[in-house]
N, C-alpha and C. Protein backbone atom coordinates (compact mmCIF):
# COMPACT_ATOMS: atom_id res chain seq x y z
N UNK A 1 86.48 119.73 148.27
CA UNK A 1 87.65 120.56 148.25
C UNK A 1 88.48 120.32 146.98
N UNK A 2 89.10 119.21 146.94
CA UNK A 2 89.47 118.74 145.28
C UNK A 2 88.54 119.18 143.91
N UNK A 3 87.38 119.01 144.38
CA UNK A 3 86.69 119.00 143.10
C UNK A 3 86.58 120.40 143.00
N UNK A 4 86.60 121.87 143.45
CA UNK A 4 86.89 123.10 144.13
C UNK A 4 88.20 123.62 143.07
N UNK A 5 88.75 122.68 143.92
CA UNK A 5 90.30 123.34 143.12
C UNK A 5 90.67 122.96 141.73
N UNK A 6 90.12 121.38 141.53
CA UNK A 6 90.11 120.71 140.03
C UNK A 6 89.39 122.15 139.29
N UNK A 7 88.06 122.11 139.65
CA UNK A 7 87.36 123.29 138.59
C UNK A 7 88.27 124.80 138.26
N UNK A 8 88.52 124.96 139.61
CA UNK A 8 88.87 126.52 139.73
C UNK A 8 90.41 126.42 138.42
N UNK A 9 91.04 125.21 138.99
CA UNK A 9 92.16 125.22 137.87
C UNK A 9 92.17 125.27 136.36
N UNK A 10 90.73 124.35 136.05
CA UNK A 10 90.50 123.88 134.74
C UNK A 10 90.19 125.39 134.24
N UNK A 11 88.62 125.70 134.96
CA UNK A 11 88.62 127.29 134.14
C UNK A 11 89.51 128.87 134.00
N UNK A 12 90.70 128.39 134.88
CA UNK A 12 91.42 129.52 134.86
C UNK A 12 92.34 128.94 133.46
N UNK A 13 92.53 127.74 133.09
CA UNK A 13 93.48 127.64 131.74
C UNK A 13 92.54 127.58 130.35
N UNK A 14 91.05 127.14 130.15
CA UNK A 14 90.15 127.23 129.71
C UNK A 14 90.43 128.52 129.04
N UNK A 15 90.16 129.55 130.30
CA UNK A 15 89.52 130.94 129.86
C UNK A 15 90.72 131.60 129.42
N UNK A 16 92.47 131.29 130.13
CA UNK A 16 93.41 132.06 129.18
C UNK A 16 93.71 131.19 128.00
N UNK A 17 92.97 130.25 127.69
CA UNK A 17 93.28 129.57 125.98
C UNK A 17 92.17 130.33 125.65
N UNK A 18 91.03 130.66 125.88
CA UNK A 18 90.17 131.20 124.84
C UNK A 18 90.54 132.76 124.60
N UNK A 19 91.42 133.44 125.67
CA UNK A 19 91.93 134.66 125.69
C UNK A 19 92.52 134.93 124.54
N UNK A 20 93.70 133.76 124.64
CA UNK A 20 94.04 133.48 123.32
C UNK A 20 94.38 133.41 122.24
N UNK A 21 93.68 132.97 121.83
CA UNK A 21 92.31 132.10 121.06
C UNK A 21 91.51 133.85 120.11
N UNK A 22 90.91 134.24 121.28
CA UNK A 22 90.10 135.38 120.74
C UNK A 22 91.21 136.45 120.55
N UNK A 23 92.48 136.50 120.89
CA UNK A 23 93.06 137.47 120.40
C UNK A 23 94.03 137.57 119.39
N UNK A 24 93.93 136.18 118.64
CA UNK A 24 94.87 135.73 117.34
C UNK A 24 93.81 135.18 116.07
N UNK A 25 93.00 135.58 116.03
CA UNK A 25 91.53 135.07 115.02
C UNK A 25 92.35 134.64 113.64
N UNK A 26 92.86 135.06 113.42
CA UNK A 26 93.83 135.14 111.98
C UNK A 26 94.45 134.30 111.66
N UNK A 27 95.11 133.61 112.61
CA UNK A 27 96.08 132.53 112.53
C UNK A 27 95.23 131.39 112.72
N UNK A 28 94.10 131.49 113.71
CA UNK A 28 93.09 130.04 114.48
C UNK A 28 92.60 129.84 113.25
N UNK A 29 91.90 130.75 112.06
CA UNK A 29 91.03 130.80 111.36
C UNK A 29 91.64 130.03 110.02
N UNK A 30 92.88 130.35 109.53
CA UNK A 30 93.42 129.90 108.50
C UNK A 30 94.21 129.00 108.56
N UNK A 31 95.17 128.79 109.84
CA UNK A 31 95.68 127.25 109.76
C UNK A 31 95.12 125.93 109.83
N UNK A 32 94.09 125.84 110.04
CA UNK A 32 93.14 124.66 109.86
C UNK A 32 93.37 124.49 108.48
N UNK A 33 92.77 125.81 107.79
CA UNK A 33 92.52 125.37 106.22
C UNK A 33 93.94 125.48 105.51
N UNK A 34 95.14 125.76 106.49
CA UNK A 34 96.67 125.53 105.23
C UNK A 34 97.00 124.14 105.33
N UNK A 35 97.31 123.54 106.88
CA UNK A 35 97.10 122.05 107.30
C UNK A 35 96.45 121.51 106.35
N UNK A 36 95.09 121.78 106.31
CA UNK A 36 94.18 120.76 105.08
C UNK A 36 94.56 120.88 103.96
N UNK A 37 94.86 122.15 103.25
CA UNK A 37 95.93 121.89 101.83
C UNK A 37 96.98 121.60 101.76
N UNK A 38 97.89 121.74 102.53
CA UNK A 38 99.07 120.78 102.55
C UNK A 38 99.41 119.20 102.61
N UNK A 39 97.94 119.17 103.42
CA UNK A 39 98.08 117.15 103.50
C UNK A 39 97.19 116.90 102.59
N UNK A 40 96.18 117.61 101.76
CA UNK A 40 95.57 117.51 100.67
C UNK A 40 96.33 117.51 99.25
N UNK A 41 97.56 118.28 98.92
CA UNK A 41 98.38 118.48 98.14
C UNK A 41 99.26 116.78 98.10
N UNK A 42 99.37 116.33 99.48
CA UNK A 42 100.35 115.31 99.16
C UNK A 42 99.92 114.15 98.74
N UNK A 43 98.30 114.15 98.27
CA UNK A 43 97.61 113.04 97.44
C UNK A 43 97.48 113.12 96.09
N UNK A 44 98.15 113.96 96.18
CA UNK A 44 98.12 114.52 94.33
C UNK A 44 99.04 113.52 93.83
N UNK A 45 99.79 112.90 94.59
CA UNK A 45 101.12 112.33 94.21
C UNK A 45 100.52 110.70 94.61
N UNK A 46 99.77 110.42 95.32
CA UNK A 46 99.28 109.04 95.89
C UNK A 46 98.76 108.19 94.56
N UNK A 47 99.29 106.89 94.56
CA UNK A 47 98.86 106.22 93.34
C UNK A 47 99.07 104.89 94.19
N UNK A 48 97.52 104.12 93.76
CA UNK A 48 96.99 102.88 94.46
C UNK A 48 97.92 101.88 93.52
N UNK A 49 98.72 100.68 93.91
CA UNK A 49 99.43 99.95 93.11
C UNK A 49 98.47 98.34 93.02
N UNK A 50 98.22 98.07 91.50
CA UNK A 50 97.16 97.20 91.84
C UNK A 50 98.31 95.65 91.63
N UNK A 51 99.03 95.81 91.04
CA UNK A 51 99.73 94.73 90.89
C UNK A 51 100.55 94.23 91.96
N UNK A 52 100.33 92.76 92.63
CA UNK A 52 101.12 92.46 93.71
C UNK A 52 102.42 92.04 93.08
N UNK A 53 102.59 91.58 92.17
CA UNK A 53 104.07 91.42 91.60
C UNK A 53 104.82 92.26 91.78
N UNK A 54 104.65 93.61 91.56
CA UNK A 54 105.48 94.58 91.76
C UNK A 54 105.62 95.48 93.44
N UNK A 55 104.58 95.01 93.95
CA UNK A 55 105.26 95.12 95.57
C UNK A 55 105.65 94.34 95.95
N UNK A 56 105.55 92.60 95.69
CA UNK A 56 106.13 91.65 96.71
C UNK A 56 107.69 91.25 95.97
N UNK A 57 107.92 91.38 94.52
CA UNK A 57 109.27 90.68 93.67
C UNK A 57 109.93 91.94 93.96
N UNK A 58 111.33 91.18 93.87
CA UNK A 58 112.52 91.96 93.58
C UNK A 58 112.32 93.29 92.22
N UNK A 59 112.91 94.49 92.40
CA UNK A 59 112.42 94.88 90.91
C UNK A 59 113.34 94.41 90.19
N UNK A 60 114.76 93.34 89.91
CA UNK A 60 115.43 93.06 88.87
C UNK A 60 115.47 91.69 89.16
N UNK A 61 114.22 90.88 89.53
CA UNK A 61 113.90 89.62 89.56
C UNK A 61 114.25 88.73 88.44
N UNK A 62 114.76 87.89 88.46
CA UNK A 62 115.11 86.94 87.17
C UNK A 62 113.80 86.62 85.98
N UNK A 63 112.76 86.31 87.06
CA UNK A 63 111.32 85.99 86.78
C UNK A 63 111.10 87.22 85.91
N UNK A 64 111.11 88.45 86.46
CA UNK A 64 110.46 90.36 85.83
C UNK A 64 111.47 90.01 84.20
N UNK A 65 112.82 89.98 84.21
CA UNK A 65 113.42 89.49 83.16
C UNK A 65 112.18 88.62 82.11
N UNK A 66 113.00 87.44 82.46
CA UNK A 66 112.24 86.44 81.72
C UNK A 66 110.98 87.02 81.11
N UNK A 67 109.90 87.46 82.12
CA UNK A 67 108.74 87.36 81.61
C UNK A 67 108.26 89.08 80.44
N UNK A 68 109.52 89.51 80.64
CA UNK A 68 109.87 90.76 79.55
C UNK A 68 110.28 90.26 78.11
N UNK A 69 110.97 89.52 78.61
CA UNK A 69 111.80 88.86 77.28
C UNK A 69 110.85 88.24 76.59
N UNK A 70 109.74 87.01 77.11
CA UNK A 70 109.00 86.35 76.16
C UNK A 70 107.85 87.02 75.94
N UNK A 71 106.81 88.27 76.16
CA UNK A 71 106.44 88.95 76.01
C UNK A 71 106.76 90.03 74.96
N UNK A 72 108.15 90.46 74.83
CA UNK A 72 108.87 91.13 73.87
C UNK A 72 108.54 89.85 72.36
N UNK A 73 109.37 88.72 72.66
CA UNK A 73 109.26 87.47 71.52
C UNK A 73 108.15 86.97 70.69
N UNK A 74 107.17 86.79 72.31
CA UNK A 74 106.15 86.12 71.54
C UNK A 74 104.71 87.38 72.40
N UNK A 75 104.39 88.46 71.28
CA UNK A 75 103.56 89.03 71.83
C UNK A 75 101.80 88.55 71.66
N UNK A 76 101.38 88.96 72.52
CA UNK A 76 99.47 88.41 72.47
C UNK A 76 98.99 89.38 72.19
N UNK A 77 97.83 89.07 70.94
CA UNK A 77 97.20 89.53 70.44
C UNK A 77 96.28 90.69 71.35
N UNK A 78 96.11 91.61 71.66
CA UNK A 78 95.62 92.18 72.75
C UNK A 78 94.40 92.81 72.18
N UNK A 79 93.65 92.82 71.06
CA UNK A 79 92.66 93.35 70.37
C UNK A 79 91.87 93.85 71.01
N UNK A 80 91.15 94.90 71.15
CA UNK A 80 89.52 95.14 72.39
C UNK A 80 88.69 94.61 70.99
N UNK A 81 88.91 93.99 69.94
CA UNK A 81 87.73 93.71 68.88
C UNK A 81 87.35 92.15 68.92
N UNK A 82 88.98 91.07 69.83
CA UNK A 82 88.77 90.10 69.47
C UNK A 82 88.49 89.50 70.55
N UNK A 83 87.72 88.50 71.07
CA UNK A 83 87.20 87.72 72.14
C UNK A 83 88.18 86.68 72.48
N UNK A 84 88.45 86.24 73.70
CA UNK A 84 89.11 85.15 74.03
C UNK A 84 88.39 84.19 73.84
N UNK A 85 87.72 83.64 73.67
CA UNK A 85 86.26 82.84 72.93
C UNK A 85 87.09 82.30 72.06
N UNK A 86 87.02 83.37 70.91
CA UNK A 86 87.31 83.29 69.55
C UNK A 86 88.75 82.61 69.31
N UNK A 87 89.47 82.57 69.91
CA UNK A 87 91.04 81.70 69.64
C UNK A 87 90.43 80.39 70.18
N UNK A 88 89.90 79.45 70.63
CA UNK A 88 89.81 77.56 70.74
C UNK A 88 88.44 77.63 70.18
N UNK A 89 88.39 76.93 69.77
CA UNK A 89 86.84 76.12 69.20
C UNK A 89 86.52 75.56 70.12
N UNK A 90 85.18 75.31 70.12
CA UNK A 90 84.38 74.60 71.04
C UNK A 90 84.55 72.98 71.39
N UNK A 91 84.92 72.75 72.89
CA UNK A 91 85.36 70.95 72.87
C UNK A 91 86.03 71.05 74.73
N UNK A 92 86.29 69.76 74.84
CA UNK A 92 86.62 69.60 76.47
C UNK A 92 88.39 69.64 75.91
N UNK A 93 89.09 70.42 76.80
CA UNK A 93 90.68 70.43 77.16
C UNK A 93 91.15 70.33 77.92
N UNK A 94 91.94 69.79 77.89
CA UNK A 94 92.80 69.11 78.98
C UNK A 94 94.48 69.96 78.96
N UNK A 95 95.01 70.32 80.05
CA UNK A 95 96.59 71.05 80.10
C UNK A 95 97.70 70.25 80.65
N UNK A 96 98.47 69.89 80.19
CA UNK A 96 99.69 69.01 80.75
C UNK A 96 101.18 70.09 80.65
N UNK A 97 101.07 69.87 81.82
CA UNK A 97 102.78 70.99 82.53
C UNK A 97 103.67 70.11 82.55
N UNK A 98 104.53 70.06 82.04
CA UNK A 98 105.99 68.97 81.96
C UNK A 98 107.77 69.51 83.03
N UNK A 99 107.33 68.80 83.48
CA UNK A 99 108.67 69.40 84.59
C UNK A 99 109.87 68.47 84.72
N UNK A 100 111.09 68.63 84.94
CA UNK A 100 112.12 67.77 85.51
C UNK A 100 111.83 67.65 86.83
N UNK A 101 112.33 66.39 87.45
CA UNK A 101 113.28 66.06 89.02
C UNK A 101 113.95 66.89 89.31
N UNK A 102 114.79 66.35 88.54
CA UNK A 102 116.66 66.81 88.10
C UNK A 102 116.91 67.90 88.07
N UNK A 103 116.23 68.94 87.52
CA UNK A 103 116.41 70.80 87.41
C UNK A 103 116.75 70.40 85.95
N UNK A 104 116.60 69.05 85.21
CA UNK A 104 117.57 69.29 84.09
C UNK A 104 116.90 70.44 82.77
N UNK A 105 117.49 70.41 81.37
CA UNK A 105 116.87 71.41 80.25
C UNK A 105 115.87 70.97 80.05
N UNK A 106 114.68 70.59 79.54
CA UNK A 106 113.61 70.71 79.40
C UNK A 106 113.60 70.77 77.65
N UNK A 107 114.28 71.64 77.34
CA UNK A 107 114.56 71.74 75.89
C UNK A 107 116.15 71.22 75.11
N UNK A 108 116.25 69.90 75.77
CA UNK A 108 117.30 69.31 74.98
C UNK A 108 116.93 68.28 74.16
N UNK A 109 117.65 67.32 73.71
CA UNK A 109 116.49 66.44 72.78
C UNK A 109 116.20 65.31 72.81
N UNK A 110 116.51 64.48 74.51
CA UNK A 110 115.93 63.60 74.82
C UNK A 110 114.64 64.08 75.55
N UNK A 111 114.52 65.11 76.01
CA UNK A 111 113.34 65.37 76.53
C UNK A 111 112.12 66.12 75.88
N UNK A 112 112.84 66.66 74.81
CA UNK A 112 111.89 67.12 73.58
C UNK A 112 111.11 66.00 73.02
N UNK A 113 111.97 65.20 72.49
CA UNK A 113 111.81 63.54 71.93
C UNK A 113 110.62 62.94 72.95
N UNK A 114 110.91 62.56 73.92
CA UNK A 114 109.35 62.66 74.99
C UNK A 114 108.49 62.99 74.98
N UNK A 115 108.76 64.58 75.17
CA UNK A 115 107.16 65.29 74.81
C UNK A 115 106.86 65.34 73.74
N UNK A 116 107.00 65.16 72.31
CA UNK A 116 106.51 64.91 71.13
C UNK A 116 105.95 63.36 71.25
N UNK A 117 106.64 62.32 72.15
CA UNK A 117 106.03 61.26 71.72
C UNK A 117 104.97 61.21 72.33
N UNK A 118 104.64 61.97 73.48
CA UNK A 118 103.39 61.93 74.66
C UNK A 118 102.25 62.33 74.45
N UNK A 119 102.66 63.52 73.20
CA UNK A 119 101.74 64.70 72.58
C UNK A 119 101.31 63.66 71.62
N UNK A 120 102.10 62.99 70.80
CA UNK A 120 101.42 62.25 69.40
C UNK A 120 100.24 61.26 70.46
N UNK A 121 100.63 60.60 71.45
CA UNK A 121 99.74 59.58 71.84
C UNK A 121 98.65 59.71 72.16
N UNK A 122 98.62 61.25 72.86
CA UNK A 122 97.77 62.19 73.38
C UNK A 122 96.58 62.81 72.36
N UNK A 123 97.36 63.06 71.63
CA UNK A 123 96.56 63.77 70.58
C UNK A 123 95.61 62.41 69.80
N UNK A 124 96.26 61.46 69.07
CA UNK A 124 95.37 60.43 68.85
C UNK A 124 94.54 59.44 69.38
N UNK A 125 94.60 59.85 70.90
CA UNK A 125 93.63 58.99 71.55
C UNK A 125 91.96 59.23 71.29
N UNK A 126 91.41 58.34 71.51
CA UNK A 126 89.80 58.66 71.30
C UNK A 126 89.32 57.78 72.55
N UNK A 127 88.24 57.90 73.02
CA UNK A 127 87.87 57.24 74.10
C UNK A 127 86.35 56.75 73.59
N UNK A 128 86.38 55.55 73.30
CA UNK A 128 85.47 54.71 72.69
C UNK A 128 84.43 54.48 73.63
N UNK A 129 84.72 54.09 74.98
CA UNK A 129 83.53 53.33 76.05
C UNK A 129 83.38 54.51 76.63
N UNK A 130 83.50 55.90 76.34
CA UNK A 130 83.16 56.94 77.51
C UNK A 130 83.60 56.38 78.61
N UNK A 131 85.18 56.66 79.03
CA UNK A 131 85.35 55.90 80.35
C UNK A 131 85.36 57.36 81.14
N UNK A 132 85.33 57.41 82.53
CA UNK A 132 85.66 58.75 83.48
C UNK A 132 86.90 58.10 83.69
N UNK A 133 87.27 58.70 84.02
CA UNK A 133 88.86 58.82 85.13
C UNK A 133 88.85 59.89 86.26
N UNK A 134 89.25 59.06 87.58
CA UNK A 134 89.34 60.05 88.32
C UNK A 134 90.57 60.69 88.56
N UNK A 135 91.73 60.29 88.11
CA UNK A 135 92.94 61.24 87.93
C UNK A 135 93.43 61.12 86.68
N UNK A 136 94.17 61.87 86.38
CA UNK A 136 95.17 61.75 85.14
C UNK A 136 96.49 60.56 85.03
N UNK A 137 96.56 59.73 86.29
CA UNK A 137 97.20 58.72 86.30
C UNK A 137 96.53 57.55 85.92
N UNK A 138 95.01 57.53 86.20
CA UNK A 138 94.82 56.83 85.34
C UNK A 138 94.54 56.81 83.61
N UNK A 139 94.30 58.01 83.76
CA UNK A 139 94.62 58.18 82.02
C UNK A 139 95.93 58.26 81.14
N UNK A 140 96.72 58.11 82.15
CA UNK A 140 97.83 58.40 81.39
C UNK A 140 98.53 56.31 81.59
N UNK A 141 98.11 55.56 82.48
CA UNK A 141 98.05 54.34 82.07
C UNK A 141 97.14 53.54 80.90
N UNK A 142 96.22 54.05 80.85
CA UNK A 142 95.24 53.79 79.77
C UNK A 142 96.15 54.31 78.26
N UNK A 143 96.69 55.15 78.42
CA UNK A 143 97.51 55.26 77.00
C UNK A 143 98.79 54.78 76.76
């Protein structure tokens, strides 16, 4: 009895949607395809952002500053002719990052005075017995 009346209901709304349906061809036929150019049109404008800096930072970040400014100062050679190869000669390097505790300047001239003396010691070391080191604390007692 349900299943009776379920059907009888379904095809009586079925058949007046296809009624319709078949008596508006014009409109069924072409709004599909205006829908699809309209949400097709709004990719014209879609642009993939590859840089996470610029979705996750502030856009008037102190950092976005700064790193304008020394970029402006000190620009890199950007050649498509010249190889990153080609700027160090061939040899093992080592990078030392120099930081305060303190937050203090970095560029005043007891701490300049430092890193020039660290760099001279650095730079003239030679390592006679091939020693390894497994950290840089111990190399930096060794000098």
């Amino acid at each position: 009895m349900l299943r009776q009346v379920l059907h009888r209901g379904l095809r009586t709304c079925f058949s007046r949607l296809g009624h319709f349906i078949a008596s508006h061809p014009v409109f069924f036929a072409s709004a599909p395809v205006l829908i699809s150019i309209l949400l097709g049109a709004s990719f014209s404008r879609y642009q993939v952002e590859e840089s996470v800096e610029h979705l996750l930072a502030p856009q008037h970040s102190l950092a976005k500053i700064e790193r304008n400014l020394v970029n402006s100062l000190f620009p890199v050679n950007r050649s498509k002719h010249r190889l990153y190869s080609d700027l160090q000669t061939p040899g093992r390097y080592g990078r030392v990052i120099v930081t305060s505790f303190q937050k203090a300047n970095m560029l005043d001239q007891h701490h300049t005075d430092l890193i020039l003396k660290y760099y001279r010691k650095i730079s003239v070391f030679e390592n006679p017995a091939d020693l390894v080191w497994r950290s840089f604390l111990e190399f930096a007692q060794v000098i």
